[in-house]
N, C-alpha and C. Protein backbone atom coordinates (compact mmCIF):
# COMPACT_ATOMS: atom_id res chain seq x y z
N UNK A 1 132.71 96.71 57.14
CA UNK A 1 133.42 95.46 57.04
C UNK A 1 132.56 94.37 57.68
N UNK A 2 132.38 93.06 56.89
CA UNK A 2 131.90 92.02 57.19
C UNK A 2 132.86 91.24 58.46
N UNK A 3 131.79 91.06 59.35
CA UNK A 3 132.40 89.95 60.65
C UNK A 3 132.24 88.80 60.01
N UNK A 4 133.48 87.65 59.97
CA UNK A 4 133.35 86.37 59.41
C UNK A 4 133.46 85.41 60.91
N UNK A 5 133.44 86.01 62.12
CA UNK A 5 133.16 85.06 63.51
C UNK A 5 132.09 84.60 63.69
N UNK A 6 132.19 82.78 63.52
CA UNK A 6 131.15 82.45 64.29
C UNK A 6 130.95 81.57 65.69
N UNK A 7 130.31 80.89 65.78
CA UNK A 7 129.90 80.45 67.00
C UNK A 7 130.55 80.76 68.48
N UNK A 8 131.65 80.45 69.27
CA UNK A 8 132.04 80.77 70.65
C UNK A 8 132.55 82.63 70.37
N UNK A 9 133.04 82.71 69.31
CA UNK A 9 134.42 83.62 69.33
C UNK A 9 132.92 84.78 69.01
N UNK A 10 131.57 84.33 68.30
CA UNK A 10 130.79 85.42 67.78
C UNK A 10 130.42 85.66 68.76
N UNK A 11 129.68 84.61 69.68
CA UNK A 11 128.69 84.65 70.78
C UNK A 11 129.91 85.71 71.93
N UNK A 12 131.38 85.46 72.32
CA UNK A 12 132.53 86.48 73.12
C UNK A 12 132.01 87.80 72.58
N UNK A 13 132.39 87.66 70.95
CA UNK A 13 132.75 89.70 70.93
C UNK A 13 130.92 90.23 71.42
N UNK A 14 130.46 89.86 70.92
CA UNK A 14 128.49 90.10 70.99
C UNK A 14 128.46 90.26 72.50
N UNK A 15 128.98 89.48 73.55
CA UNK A 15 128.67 89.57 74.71
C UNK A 15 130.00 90.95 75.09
N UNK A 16 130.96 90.83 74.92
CA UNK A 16 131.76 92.16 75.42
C UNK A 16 130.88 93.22 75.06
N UNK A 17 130.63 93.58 73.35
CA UNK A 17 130.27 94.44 73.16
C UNK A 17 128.84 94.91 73.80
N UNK A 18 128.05 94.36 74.52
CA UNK A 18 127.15 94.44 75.48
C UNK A 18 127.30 94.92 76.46
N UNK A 19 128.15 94.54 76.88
CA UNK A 19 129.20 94.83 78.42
C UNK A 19 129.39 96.18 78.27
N UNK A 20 130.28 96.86 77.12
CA UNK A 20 130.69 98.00 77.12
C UNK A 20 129.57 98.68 76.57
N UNK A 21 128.41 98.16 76.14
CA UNK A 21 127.00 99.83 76.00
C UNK A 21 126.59 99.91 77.04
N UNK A 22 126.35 98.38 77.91
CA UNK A 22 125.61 99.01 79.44
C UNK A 22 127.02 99.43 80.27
N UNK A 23 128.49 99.26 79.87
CA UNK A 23 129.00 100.52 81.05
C UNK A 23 128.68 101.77 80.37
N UNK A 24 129.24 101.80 79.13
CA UNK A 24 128.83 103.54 78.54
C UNK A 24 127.16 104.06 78.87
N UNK A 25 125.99 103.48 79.11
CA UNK A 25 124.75 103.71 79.31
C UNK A 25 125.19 103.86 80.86
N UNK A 26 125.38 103.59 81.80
CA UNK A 26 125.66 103.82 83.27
C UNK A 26 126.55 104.82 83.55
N UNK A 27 127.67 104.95 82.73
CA UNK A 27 128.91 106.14 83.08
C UNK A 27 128.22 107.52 82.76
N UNK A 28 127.19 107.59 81.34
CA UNK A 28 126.77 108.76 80.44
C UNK A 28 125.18 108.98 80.93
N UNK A 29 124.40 108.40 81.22
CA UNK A 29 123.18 108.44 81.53
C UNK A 29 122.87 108.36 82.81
N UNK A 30 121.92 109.61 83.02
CA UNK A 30 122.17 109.66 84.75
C UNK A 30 119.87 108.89 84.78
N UNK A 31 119.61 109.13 83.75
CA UNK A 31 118.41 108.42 83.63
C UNK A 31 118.37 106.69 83.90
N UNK A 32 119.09 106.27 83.31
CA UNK A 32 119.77 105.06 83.16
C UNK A 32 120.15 104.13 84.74
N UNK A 33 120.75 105.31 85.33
CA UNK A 33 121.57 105.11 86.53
C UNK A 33 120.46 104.73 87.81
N UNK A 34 119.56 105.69 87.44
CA UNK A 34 118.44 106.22 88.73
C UNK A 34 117.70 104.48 88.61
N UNK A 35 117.15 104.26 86.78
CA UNK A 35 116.06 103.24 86.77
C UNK A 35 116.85 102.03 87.35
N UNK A 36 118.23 101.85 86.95
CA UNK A 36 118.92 100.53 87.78
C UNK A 36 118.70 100.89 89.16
N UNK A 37 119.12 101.68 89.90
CA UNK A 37 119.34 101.96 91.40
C UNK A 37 117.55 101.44 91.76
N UNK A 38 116.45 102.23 90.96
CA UNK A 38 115.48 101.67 91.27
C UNK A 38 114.81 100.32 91.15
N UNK A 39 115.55 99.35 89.86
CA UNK A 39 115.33 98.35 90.33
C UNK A 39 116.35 97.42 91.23
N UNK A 40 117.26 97.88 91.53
CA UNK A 40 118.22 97.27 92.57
C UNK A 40 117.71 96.90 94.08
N UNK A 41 116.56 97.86 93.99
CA UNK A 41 115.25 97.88 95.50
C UNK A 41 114.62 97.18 94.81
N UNK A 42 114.06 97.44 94.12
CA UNK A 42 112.58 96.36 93.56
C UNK A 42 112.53 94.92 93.54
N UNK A 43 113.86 94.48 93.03
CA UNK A 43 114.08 93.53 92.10
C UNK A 43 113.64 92.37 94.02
N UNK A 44 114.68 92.36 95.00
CA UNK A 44 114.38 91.70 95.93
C UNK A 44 112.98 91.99 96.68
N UNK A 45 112.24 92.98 96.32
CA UNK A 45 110.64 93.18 96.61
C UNK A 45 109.65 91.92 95.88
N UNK A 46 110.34 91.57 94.37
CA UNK A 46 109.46 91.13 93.85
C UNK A 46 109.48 89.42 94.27
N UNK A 47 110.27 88.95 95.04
CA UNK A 47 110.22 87.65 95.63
C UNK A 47 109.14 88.00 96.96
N UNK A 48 108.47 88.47 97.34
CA UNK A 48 108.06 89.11 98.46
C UNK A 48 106.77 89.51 97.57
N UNK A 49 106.81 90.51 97.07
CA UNK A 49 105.26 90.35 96.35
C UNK A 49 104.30 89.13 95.15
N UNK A 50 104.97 88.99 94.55
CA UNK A 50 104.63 88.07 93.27
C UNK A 50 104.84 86.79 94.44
N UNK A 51 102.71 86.45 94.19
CA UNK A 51 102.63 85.06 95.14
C UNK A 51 103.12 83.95 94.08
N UNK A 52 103.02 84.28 92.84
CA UNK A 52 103.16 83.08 91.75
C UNK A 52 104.65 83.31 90.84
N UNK A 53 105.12 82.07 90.21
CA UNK A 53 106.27 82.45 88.94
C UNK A 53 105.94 83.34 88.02
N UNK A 54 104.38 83.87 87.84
CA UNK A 54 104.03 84.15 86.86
C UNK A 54 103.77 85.79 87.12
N UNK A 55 103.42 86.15 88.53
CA UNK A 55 103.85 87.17 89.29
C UNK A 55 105.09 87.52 89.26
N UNK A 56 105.89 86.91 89.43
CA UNK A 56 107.50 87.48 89.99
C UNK A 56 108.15 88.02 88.48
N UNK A 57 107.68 86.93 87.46
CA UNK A 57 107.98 87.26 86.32
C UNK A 57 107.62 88.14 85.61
N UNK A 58 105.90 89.10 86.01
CA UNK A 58 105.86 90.50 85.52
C UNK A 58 106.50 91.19 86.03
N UNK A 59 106.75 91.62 87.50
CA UNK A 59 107.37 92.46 88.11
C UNK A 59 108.59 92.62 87.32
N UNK A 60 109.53 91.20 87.24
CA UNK A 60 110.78 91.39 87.47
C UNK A 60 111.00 92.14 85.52
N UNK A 61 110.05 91.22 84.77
CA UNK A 61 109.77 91.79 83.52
C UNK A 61 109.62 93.01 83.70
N UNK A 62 109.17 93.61 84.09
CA UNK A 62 108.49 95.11 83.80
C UNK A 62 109.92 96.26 84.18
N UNK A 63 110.40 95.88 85.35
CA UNK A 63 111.64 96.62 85.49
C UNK A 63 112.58 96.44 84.28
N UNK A 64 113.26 94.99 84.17
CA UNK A 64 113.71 94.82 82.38
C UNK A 64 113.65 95.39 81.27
N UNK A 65 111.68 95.86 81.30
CA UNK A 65 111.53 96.34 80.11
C UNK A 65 111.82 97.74 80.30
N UNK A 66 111.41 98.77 81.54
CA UNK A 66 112.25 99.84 81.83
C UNK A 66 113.51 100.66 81.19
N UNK A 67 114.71 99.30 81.97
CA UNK A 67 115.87 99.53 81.39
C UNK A 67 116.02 99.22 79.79
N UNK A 68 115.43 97.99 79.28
CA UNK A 68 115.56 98.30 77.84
C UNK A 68 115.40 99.58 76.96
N UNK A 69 114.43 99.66 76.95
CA UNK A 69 113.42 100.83 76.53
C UNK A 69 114.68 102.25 76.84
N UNK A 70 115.05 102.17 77.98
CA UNK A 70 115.78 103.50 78.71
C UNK A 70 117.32 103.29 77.65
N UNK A 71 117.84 101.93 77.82
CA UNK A 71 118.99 101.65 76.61
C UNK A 71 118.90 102.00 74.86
N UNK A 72 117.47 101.61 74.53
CA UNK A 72 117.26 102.33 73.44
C UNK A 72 117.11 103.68 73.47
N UNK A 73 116.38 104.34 74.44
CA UNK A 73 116.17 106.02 74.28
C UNK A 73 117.32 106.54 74.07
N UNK A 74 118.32 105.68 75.03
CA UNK A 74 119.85 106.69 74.80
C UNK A 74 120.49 106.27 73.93
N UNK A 75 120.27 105.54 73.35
CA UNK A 75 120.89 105.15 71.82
C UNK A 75 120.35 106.14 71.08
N UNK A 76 119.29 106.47 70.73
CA UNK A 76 118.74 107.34 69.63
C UNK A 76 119.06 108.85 69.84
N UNK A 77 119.30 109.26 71.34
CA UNK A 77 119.38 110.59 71.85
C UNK A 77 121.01 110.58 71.11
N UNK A 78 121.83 109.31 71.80
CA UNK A 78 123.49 109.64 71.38
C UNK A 78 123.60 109.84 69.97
N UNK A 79 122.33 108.69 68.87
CA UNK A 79 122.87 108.87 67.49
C UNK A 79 122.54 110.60 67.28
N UNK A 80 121.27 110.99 67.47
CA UNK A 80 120.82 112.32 66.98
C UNK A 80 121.99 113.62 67.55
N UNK A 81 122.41 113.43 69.10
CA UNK A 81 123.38 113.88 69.21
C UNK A 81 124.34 114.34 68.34
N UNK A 82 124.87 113.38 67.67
CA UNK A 82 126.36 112.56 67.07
C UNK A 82 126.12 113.77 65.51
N UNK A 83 124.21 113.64 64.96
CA UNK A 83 124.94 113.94 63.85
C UNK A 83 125.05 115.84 64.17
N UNK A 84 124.92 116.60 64.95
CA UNK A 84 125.06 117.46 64.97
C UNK A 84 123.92 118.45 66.23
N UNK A 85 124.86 119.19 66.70
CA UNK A 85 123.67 120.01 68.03
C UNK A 85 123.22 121.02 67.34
N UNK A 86 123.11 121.12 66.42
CA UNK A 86 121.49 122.40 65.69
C UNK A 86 120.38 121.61 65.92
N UNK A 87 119.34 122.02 66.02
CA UNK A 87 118.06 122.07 66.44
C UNK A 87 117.53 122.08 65.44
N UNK A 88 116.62 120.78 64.49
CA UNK A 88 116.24 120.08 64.18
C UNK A 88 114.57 119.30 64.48
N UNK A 89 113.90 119.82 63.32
CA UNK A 89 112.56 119.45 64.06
C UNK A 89 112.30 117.86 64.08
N UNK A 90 112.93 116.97 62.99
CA UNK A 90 113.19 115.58 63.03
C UNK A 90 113.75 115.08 64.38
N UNK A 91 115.02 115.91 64.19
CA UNK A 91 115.63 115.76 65.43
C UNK A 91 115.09 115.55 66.95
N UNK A 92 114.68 116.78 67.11
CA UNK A 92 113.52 116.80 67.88
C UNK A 92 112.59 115.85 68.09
N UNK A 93 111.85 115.24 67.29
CA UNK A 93 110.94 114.22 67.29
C UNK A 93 111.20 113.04 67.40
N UNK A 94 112.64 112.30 67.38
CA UNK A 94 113.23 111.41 67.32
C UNK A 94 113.48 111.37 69.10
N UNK A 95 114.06 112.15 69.55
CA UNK A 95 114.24 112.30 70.91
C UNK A 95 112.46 112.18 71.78
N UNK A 96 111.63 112.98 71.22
CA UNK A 96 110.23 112.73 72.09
C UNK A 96 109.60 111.44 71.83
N UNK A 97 110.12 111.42 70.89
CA UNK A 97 109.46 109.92 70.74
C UNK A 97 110.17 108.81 71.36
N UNK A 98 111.43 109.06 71.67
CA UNK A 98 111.75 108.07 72.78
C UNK A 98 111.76 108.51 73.92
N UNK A 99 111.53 109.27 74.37
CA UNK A 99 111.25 109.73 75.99
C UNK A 99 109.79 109.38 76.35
N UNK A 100 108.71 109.52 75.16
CA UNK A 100 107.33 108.44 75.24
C UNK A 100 107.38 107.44 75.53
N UNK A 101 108.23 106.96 74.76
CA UNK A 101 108.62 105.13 75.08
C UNK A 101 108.98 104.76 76.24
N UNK A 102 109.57 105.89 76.87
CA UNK A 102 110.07 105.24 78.32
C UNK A 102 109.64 105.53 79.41
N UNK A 103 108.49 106.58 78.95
CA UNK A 103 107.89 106.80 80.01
C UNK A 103 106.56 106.26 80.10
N UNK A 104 106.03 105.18 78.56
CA UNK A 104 105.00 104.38 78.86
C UNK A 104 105.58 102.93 79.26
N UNK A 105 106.80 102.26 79.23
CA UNK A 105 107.71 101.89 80.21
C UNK A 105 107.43 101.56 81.96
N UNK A 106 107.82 103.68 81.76
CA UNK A 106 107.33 103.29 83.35
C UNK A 106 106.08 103.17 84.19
N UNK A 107 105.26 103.66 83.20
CA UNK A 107 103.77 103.73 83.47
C UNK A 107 103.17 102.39 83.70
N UNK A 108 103.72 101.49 82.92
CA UNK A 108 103.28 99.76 82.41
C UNK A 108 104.00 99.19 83.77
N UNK A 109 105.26 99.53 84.42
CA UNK A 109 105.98 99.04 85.21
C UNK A 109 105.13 99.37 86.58
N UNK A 110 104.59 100.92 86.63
CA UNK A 110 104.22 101.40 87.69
C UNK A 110 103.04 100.52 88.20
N UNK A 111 102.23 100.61 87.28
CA UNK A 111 100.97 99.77 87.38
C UNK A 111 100.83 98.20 87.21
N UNK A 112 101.98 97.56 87.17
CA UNK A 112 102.07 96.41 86.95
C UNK A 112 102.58 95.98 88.82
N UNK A 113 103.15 96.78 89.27
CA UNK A 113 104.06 97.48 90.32
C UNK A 113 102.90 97.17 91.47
N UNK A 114 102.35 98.14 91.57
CA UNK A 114 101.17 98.92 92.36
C UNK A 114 99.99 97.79 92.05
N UNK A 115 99.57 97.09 91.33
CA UNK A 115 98.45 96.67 91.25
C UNK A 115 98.44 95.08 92.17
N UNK A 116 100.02 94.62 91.15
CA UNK A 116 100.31 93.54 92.62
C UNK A 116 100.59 93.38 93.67
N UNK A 117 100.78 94.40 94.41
CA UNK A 117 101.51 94.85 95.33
C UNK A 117 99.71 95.16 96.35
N UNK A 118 99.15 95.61 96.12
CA UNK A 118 97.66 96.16 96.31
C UNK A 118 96.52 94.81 96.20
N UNK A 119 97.09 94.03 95.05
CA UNK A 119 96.93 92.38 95.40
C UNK A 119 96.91 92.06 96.48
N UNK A 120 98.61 91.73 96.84
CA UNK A 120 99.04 91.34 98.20
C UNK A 120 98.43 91.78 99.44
N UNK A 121 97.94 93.04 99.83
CA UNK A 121 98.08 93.96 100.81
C UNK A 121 96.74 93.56 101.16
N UNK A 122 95.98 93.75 100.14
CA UNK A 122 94.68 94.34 100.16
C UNK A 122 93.99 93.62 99.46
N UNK A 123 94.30 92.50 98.99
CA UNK A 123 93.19 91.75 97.99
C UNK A 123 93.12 90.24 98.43
């Protein structure tokens, strides 16, 4: 069925329905849970490391892109889920291929992380 809402009433349901994937991504995903808790520390680190706007804004970017990335993985894990638990070599590949994604994610975050941070300290 076609949505015929637009402007305030589109921009409401679009924002609820947001609301309720990141509670269902926080209630169902314990991956999910850990990368918020980890940037919940970070996030006030990165006023403290990042000497520039342009600093604060990778850091704080890079955690962002984390959780995105981590919101899509569990989207694709729940759809493949959904259509059935037999074991599936598509299946399968659909899931590694987003657990790649999020773990070059954290790799991009780590080192984005660590390098400014090693800036600060040491450079």
């Amino acid at each position: 069925m076609k949505s015929h809402q637009t402007g305030l009433r589109h921009l409401t349901s679009s924002t609820c329905y947001s609301l309720k994937g990141l509670r269902a991504a926080f209630r169902n995903e314990a991956a999910f849970r850990q990368e918020v808790g980890i940037c919940v520390i970070l996030l006030p680190l990165a006023w403290w490391i990042g000497a520039t706007p342009v600093e604060w804004l990778l850091l704080v970017g890079s955690c962002a892109l984390v959780l995105i990335v981590e919101l899509l993985n569990s989207a694709v894990e729940t759809v493949v889920d959904r259509i059935g638990p037999e074991h599936h070599e598509l299946s399968g590949r659909a899931k590694d291929i987003g657990s790649a994604a999020v773990m070059i994610s954290l790799i991009m975050a780590g080192l984005t992380w660590g390098l400014l941070a090693w800036q600060k300290f040491f450079g």
